[in-house]
C-alpha atoms as a PDB file:
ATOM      1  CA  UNK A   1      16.288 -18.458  -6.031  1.00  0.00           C
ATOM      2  CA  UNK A   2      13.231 -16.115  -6.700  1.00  0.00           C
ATOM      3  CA  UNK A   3       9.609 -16.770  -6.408  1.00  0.00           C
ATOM      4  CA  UNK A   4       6.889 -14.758  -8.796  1.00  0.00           C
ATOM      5  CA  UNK A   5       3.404 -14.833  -7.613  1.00  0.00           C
ATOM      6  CA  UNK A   6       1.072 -13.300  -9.787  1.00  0.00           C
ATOM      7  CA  UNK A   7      -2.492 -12.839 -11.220  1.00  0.00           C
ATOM      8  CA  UNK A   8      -3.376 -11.740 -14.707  1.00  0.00           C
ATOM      9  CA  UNK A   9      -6.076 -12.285 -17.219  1.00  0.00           C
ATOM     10  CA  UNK A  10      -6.812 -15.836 -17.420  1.00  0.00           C
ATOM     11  CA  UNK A  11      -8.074 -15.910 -21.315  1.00  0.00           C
ATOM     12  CA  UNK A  12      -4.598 -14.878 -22.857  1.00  0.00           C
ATOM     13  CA  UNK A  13      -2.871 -16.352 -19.875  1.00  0.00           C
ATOM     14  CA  UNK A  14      -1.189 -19.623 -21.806  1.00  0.00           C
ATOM     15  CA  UNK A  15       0.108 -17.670 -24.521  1.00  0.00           C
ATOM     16  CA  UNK A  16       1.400 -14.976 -22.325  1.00  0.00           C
ATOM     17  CA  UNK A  17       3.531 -17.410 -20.024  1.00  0.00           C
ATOM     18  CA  UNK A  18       5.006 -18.783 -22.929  1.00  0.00           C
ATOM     19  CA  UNK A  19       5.890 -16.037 -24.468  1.00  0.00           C
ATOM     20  CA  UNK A  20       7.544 -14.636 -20.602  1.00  0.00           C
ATOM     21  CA  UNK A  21       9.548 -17.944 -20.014  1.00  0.00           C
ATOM     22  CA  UNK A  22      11.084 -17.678 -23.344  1.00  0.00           C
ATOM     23  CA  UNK A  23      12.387 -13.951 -21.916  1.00  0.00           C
ATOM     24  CA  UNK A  24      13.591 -15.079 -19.699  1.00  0.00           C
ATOM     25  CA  UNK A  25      15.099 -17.761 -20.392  1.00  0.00           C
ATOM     26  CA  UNK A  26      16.652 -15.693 -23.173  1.00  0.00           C
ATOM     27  CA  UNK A  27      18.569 -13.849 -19.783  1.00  0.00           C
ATOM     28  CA  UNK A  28      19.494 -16.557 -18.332  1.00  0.00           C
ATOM     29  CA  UNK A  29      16.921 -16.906 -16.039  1.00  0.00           C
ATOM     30  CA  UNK A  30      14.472 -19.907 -16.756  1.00  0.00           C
ATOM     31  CA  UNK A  31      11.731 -21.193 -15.070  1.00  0.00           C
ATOM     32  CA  UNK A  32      12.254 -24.163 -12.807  1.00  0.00           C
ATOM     33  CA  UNK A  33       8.621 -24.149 -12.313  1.00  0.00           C
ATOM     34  CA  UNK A  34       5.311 -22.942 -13.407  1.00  0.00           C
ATOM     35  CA  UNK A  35       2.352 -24.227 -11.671  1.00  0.00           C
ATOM     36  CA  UNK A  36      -0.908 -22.376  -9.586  1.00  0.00           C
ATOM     37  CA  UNK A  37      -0.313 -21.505  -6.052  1.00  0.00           C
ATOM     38  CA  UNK A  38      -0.843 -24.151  -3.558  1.00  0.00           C
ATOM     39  CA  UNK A  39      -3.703 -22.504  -1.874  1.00  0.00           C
ATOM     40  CA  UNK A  40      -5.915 -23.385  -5.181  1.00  0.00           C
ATOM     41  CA  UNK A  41      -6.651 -19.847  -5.955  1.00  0.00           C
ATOM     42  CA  UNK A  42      -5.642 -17.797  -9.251  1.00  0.00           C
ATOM     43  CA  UNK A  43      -2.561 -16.532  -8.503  1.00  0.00           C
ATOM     44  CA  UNK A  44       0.278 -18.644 -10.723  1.00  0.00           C
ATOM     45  CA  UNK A  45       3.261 -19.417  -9.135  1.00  0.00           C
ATOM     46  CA  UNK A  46       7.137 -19.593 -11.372  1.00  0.00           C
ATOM     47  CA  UNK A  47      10.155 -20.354  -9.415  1.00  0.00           C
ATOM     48  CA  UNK A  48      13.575 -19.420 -10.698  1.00  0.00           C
ATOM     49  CA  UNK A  49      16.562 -20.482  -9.774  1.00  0.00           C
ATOM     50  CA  UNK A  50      18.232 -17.551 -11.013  1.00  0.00           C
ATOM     51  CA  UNK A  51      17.715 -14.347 -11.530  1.00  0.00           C
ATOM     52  CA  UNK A  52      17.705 -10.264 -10.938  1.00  0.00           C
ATOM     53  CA  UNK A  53      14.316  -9.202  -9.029  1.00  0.00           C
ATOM     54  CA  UNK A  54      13.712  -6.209 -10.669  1.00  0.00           C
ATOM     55  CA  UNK A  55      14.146  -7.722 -13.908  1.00  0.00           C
ATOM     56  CA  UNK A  56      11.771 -10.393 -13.834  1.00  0.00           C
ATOM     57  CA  UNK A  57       9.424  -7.912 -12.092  1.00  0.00           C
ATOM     58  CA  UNK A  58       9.721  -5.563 -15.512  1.00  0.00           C
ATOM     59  CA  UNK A  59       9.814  -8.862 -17.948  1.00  0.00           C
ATOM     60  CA  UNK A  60       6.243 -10.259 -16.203  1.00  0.00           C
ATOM     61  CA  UNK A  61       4.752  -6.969 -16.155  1.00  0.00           C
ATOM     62  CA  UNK A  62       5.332  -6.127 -20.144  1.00  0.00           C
ATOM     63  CA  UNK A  63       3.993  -9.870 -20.687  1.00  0.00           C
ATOM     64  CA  UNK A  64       1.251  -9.837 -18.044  1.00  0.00           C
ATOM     65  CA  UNK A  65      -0.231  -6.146 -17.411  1.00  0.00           C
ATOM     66  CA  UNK A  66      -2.192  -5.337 -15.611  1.00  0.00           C
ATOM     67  CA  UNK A  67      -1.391  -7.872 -13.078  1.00  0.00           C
ATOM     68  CA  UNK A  68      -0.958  -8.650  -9.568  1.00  0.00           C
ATOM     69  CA  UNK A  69       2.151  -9.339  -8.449  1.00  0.00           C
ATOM     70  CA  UNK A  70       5.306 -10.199  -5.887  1.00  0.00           C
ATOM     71  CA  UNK A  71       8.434 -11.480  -6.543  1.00  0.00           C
ATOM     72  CA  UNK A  72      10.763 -12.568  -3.312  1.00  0.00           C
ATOM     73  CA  UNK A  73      13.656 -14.893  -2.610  1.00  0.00           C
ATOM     74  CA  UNK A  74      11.651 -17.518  -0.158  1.00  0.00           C
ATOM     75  CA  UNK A  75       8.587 -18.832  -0.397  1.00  0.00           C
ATOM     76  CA  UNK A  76       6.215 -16.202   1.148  1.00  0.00           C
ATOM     77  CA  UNK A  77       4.505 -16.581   4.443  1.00  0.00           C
ATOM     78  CA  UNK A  78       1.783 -14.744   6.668  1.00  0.00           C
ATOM     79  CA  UNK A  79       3.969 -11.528   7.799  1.00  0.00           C
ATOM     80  CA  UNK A  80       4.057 -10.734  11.442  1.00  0.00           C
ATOM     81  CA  UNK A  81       3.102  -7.189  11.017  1.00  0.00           C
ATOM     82  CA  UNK A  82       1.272  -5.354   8.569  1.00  0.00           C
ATOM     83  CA  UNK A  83       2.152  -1.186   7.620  1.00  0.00           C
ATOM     84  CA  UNK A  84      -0.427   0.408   5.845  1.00  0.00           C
ATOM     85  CA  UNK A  85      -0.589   3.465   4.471  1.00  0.00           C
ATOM     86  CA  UNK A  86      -4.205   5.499   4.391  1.00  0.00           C
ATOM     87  CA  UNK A  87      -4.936   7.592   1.767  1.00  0.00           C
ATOM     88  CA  UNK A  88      -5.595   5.938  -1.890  1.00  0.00           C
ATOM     89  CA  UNK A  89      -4.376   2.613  -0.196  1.00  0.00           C
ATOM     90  CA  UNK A  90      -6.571   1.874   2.935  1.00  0.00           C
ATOM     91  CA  UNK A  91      -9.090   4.189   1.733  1.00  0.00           C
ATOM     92  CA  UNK A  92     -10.393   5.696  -1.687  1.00  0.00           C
ATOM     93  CA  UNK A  93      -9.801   9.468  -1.322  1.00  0.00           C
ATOM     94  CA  UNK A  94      -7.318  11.503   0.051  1.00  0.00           C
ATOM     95  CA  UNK A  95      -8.414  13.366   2.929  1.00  0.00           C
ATOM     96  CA  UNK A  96      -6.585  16.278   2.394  1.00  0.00           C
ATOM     97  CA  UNK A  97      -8.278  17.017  -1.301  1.00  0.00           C
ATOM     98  CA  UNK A  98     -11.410  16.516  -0.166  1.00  0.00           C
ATOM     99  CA  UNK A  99     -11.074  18.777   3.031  1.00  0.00           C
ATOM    100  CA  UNK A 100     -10.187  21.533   0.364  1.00  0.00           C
ATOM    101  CA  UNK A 101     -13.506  20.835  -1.301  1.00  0.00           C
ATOM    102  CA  UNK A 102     -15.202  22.519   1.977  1.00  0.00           C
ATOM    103  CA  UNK A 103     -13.472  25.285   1.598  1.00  0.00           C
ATOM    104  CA  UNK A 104     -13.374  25.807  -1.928  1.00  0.00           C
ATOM    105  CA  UNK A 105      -9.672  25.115  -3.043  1.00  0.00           C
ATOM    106  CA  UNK A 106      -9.737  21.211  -3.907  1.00  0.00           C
ATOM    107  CA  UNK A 107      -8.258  21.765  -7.544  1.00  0.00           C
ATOM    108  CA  UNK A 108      -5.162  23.843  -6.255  1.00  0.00           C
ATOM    109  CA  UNK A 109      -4.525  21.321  -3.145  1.00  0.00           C
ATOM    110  CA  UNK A 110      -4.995  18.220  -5.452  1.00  0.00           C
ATOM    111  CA  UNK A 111      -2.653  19.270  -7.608  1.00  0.00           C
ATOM    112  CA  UNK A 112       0.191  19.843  -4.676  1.00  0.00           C
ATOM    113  CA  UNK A 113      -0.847  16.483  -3.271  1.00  0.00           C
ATOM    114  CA  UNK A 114      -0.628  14.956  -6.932  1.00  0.00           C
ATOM    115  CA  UNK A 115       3.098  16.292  -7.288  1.00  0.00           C
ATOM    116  CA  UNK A 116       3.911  15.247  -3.746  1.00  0.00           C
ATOM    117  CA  UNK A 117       2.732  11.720  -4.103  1.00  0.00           C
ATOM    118  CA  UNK A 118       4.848  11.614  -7.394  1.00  0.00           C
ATOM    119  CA  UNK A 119       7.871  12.314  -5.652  1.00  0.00           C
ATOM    120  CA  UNK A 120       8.413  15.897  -7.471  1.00  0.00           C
ATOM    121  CA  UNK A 121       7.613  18.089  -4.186  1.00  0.00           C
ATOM    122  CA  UNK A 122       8.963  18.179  -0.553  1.00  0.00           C
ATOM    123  CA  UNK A 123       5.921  16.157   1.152  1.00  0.00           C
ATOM    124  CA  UNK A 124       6.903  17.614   4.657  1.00  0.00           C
ATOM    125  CA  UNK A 125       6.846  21.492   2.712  1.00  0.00           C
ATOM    126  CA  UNK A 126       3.790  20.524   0.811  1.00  0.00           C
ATOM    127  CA  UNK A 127       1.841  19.267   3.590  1.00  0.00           C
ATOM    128  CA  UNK A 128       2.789  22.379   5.537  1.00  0.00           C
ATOM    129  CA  UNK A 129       1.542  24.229   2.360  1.00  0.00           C
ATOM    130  CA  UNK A 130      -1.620  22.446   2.127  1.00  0.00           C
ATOM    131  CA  UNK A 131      -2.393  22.740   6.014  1.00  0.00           C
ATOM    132  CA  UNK A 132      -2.125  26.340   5.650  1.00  0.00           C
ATOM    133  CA  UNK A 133      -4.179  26.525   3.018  1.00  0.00           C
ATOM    134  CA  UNK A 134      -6.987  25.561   4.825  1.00  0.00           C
ATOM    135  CA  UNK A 135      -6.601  28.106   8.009  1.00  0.00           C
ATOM    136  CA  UNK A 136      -9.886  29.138   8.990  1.00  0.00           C
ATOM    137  CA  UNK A 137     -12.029  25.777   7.601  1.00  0.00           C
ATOM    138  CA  UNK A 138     -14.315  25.586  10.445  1.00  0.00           C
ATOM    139  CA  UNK A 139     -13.786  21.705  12.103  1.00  0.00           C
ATOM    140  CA  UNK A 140     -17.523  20.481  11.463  1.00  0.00           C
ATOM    141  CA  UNK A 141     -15.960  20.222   7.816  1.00  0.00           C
ATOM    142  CA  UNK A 142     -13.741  16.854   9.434  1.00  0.00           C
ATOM    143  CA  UNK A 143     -16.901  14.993  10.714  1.00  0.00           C
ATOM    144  CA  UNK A 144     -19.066  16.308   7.113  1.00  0.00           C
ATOM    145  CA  UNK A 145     -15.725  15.236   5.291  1.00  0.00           C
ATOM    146  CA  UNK A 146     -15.663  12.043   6.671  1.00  0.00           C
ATOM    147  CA  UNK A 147     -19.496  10.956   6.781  1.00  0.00           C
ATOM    148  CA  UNK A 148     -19.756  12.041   2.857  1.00  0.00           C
ATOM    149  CA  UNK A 149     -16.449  11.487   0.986  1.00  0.00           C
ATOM    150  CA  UNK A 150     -14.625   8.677   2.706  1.00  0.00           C
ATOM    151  CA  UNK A 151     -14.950   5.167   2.310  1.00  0.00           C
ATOM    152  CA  UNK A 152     -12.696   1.991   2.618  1.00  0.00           C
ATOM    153  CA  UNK A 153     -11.124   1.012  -0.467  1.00  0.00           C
ATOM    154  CA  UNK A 154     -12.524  -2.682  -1.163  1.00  0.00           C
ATOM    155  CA  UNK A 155     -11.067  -5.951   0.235  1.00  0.00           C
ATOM    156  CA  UNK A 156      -9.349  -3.803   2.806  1.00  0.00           C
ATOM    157  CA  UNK A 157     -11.529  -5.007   6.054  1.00  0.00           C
ATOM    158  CA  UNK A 158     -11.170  -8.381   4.974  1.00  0.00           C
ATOM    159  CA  UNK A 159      -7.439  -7.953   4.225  1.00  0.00           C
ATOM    160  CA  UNK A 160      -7.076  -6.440   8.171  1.00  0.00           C
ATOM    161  CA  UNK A 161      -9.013  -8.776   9.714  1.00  0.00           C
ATOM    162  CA  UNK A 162      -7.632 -11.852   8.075  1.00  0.00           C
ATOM    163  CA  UNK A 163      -3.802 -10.488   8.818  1.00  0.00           C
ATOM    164  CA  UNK A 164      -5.034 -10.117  12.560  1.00  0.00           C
ATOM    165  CA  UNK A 165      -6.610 -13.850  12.784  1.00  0.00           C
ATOM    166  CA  UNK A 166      -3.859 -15.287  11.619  1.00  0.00           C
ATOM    167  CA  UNK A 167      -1.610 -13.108  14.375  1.00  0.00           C
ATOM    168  CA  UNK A 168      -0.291 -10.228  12.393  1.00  0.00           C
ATOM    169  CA  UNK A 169      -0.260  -6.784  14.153  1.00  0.00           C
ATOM    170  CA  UNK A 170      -1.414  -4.238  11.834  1.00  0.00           C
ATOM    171  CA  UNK A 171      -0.336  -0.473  11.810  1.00  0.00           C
ATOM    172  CA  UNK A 172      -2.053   2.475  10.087  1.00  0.00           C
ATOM    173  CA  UNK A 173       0.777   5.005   9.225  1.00  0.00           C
ATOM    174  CA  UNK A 174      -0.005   8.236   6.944  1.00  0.00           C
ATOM    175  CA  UNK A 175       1.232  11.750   6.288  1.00  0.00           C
ATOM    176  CA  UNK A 176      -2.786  12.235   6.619  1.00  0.00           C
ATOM    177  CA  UNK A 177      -4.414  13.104  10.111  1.00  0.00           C
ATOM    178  CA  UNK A 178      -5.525  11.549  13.223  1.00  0.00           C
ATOM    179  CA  UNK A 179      -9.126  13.462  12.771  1.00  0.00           C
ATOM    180  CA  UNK A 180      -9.134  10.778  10.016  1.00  0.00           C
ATOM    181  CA  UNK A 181      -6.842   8.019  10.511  1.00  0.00           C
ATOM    182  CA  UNK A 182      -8.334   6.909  14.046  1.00  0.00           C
ATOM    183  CA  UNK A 183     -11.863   6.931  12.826  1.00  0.00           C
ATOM    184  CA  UNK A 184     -10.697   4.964   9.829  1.00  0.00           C
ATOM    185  CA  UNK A 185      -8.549   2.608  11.988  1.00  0.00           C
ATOM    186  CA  UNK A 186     -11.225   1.736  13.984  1.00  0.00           C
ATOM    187  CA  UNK A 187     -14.022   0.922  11.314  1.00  0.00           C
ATOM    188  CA  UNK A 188     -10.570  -1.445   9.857  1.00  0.00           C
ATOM    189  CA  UNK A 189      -9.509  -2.895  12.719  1.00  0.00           C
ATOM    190  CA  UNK A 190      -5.928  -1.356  12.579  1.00  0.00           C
ATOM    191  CA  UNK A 191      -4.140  -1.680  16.125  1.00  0.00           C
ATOM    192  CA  UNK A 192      -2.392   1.411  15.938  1.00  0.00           C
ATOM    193  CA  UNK A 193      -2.020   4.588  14.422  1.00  0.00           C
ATOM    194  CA  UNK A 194       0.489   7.217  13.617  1.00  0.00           C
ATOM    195  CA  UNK A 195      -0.447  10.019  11.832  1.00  0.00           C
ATOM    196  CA  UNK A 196       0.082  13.940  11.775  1.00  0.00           C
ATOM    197  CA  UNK A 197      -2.736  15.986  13.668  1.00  0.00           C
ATOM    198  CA  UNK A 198      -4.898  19.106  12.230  1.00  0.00           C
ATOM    199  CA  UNK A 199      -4.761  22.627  14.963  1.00  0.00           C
ATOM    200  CA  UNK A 200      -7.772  23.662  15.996  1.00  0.00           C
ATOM    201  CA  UNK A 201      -9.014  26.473  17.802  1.00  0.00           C
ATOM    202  CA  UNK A 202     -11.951  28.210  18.557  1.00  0.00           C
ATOM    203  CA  UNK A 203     -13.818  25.516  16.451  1.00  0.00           C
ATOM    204  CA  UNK A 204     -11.772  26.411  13.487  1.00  0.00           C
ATOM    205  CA  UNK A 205      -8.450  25.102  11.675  1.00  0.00           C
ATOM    206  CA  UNK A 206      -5.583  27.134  12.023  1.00  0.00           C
ATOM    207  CA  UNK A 207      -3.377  26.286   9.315  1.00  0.00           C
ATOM    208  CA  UNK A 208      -0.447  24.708  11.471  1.00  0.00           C
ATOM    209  CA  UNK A 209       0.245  21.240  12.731  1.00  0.00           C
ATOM    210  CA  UNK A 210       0.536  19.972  16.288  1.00  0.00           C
ATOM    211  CA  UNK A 211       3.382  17.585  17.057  1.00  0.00           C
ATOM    212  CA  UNK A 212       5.999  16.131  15.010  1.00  0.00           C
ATOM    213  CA  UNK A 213       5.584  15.302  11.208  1.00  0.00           C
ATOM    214  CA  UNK A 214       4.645  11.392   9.687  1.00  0.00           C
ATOM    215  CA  UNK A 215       6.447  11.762   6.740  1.00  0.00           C
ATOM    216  CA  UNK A 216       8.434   8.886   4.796  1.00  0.00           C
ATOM    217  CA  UNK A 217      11.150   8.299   7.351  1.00  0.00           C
ATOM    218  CA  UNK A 218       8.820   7.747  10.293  1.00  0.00           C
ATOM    219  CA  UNK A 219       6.760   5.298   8.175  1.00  0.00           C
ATOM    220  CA  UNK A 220       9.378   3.560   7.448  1.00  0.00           C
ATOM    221  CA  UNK A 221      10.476   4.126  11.372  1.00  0.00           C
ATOM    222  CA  UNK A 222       7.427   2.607  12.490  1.00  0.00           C
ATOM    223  CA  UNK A 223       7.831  -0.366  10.453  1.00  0.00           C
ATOM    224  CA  UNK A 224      11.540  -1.081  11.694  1.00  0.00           C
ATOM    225  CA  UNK A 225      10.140  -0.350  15.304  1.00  0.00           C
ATOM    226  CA  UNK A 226       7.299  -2.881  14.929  1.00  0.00           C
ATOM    227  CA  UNK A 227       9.542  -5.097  13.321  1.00  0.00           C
ATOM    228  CA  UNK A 228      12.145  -5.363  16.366  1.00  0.00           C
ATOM    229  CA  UNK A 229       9.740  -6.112  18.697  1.00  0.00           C
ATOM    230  CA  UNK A 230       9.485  -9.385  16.953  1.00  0.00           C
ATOM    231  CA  UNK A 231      12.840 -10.492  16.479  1.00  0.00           C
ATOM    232  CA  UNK A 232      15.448 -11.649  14.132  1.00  0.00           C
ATOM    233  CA  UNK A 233      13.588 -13.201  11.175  1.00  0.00           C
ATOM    234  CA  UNK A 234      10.279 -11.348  11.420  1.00  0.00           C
ATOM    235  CA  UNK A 235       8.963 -10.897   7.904  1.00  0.00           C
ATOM    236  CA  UNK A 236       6.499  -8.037   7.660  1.00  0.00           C
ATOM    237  CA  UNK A 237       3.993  -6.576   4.973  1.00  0.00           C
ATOM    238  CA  UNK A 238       3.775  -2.950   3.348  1.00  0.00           C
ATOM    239  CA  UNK A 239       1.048  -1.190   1.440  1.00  0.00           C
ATOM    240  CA  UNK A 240       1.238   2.424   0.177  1.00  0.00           C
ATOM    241  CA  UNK A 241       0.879   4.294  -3.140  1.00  0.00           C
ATOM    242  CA  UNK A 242       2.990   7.226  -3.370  1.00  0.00           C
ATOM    243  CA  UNK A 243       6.832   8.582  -3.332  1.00  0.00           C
ATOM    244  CA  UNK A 244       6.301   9.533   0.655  1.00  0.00           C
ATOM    245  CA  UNK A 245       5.900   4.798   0.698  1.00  0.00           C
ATOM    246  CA  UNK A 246       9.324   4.230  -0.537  1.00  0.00           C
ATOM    247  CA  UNK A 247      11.491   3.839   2.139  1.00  0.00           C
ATOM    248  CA  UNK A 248       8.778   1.413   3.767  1.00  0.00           C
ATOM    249  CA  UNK A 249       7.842  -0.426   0.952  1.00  0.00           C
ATOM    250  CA  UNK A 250      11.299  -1.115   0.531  1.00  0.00           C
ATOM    251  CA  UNK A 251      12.464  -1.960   4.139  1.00  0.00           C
ATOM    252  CA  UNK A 252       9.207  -4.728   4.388  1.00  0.00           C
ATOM    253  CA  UNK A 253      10.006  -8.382   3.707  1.00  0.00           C
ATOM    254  CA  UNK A 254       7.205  -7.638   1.588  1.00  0.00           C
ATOM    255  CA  UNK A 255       6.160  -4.149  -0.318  1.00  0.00           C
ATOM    256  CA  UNK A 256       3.441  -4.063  -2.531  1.00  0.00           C
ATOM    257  CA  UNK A 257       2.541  -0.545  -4.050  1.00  0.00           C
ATOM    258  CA  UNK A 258      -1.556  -0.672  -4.554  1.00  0.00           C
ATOM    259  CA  UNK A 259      -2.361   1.339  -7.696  1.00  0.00           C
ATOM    260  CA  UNK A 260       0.706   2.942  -7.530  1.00  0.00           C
ATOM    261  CA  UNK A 261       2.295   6.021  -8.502  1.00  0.00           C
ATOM    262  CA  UNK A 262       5.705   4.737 -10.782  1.00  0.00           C
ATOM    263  CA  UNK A 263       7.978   5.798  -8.038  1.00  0.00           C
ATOM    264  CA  UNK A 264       6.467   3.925  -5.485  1.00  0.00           C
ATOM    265  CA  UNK A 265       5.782   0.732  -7.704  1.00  0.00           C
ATOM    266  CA  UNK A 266       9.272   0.747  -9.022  1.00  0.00           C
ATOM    267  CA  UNK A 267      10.203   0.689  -5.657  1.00  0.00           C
ATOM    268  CA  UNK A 268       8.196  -2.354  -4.263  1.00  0.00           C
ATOM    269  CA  UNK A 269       8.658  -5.823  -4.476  1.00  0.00           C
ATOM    270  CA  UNK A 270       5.156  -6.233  -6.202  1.00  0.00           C
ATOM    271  CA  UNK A 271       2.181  -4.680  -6.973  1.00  0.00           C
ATOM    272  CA  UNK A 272      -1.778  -4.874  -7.166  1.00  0.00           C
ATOM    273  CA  UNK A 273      -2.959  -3.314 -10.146  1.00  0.00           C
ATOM    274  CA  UNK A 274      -5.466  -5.594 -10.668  1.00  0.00           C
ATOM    275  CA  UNK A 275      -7.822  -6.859  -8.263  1.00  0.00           C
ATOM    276  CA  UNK A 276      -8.840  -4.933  -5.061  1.00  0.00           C
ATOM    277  CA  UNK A 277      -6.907  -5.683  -1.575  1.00  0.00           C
ATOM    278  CA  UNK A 278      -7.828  -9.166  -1.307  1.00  0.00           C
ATOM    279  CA  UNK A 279      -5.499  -9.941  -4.091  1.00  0.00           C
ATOM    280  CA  UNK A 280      -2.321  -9.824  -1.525  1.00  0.00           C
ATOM    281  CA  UNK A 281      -4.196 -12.853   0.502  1.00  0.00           C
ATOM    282  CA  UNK A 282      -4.046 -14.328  -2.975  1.00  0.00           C
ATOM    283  CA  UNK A 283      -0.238 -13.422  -3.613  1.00  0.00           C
ATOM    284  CA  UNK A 284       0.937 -14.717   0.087  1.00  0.00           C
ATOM    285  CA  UNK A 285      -0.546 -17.801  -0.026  1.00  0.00           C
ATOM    286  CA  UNK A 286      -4.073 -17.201   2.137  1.00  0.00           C
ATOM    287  CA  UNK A 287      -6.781 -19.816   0.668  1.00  0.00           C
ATOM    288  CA  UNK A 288      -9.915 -17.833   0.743  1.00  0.00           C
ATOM    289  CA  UNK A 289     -11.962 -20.079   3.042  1.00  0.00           C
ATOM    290  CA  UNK A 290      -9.613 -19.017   5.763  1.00  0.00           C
ATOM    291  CA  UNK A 291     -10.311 -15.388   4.711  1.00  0.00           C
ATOM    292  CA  UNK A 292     -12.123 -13.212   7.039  1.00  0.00           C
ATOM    293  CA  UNK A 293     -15.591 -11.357   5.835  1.00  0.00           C
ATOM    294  CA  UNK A 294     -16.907  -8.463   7.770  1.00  0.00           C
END
């Protein structure tokens, strides 16, 4: 059995859904069901008593795009933890590009983070790269960095603090930097953080690291970790954008890639390309007067 949530443009919606169930019906996969999601919001609900995930993923998304979107084998619940990535997920920049704008080299490490986020670089030898890069930035550029170009991406306090009322821990885990990350968990309401961490010295970046490297296996470490303090049967949530995601968007009861690059999004279970964060209350079933505004 499979479950597709999703939410699409309601004026060609009809037409649309037709025009999917006869898809995929035409694999072998019809629709049991087609009816909105319980909680009385937008999101349209098709169960299937058949069928390959991927496939009805890729058959919805040529009928429906852009879209919102998950597609599981149960009925989806409120996760018991939440795994965020940071940058272009949790937040609308990424740090590291807009560090380089202090010191005058933002187009040369934007395109580095570009190919490393599409899964055509290293990301433990591009970060490296990028980190040294920046040796001799003095640190007032962190605090200038964050007061000017970083801001939460929308629905993502409400998204955190609804997760944590209804008893989900919630982890912020990026290849970005503490300097960053913990100011940014904090203004979220994340409950931890695990991050990489900027050297300073003498009031000045030094172009190395301190400590070991966040890169896609410890995301995806930190998720399994979280995850086993719970139990068997724990169901947990996933958010992240680029290649570095994979192994945690895949390893989550639920992934969703948000605004993702196609390596990541091919990856996930679902995807918010849509709507802003509040569209994966919409997807798991939240109703919005039991969503949290701060």
């Amino acid at each position: 059995m499979l479950i597709a949530r999703f939410i699409a443009e309601t004026s060609t919606l009809s037409g649309n859904l037709d025009a999917a169930r006869a898809e995929l019906a035409d694999k072998g996969w019809p629709v049991a069901m087609a009816e909105p999601v319980k909680s009385g919001m937008d999101a349209i609900e098709l169960l299937l008593p058949h069928g390959d995930a991927a496939g009805v993923r890729a058959i919805l998304d040529r009928h429906f795009a852009p879209s919102d979107l998950l597609v599981v084998d149960h009925e989806p619940v409120v996760p018991r933890v939440f795994v965020s990535d940071m940058d272009s997920t949790m937040i609308s920049a990424e740090c590291i590009d807009e560090l380089a704008d202090f010191a005058g080299i933002k187009d040369r490490i934007a395109e580095i983070t570009e190919r490393a986020m599409q899964g055509e670089l290293d990301f433990v030898s591009a970060l490296r790269e990028r980190v040294r890069l920046l040796a001799d930035l003095d640190e007032g550029a962190i605090a200038e960095c964050l007061a000017t170009r970083i801001a939460p991406m929308p629905g993502a306090k409400v998204l955190v603090a609804t997760l944590k009322a209804k008893g989900c821990r919630t982890v912020l885990v990026t290849g970005g930097f503490h300097q960053f990350a913990d100011p940014v968990a904090e203004q979220l309401g994340f409950e931890r953080v695990v991050a990489n961490r900027l050297d300073v010295a003498d009031g000045k970046l030094t172009g190395g690291l301190v400590g070991p490297i966040t890169d896609s296996s410890v995301k995806k470490a930190v998720l399994l970790e979280e995850m086993s303090k719970l139990g068997e049967g724990a169901t947990s949530l996933a958010t992240g954008d680029g290649a570095n995601d994979i192994p945690m968007l895949e390893a989550a009861t639920y992934g969703l890639a948000y605004r993702a690059k196609p390596k990541a999004r091919a990856a996930a279970h679902g995807w918010i390309d849509r709507g802003d964060l509040t569209a994966v209350l919409e997807l798991l079933g939240i109703p919005r007067e039991e969503w949290v505004w701060e």
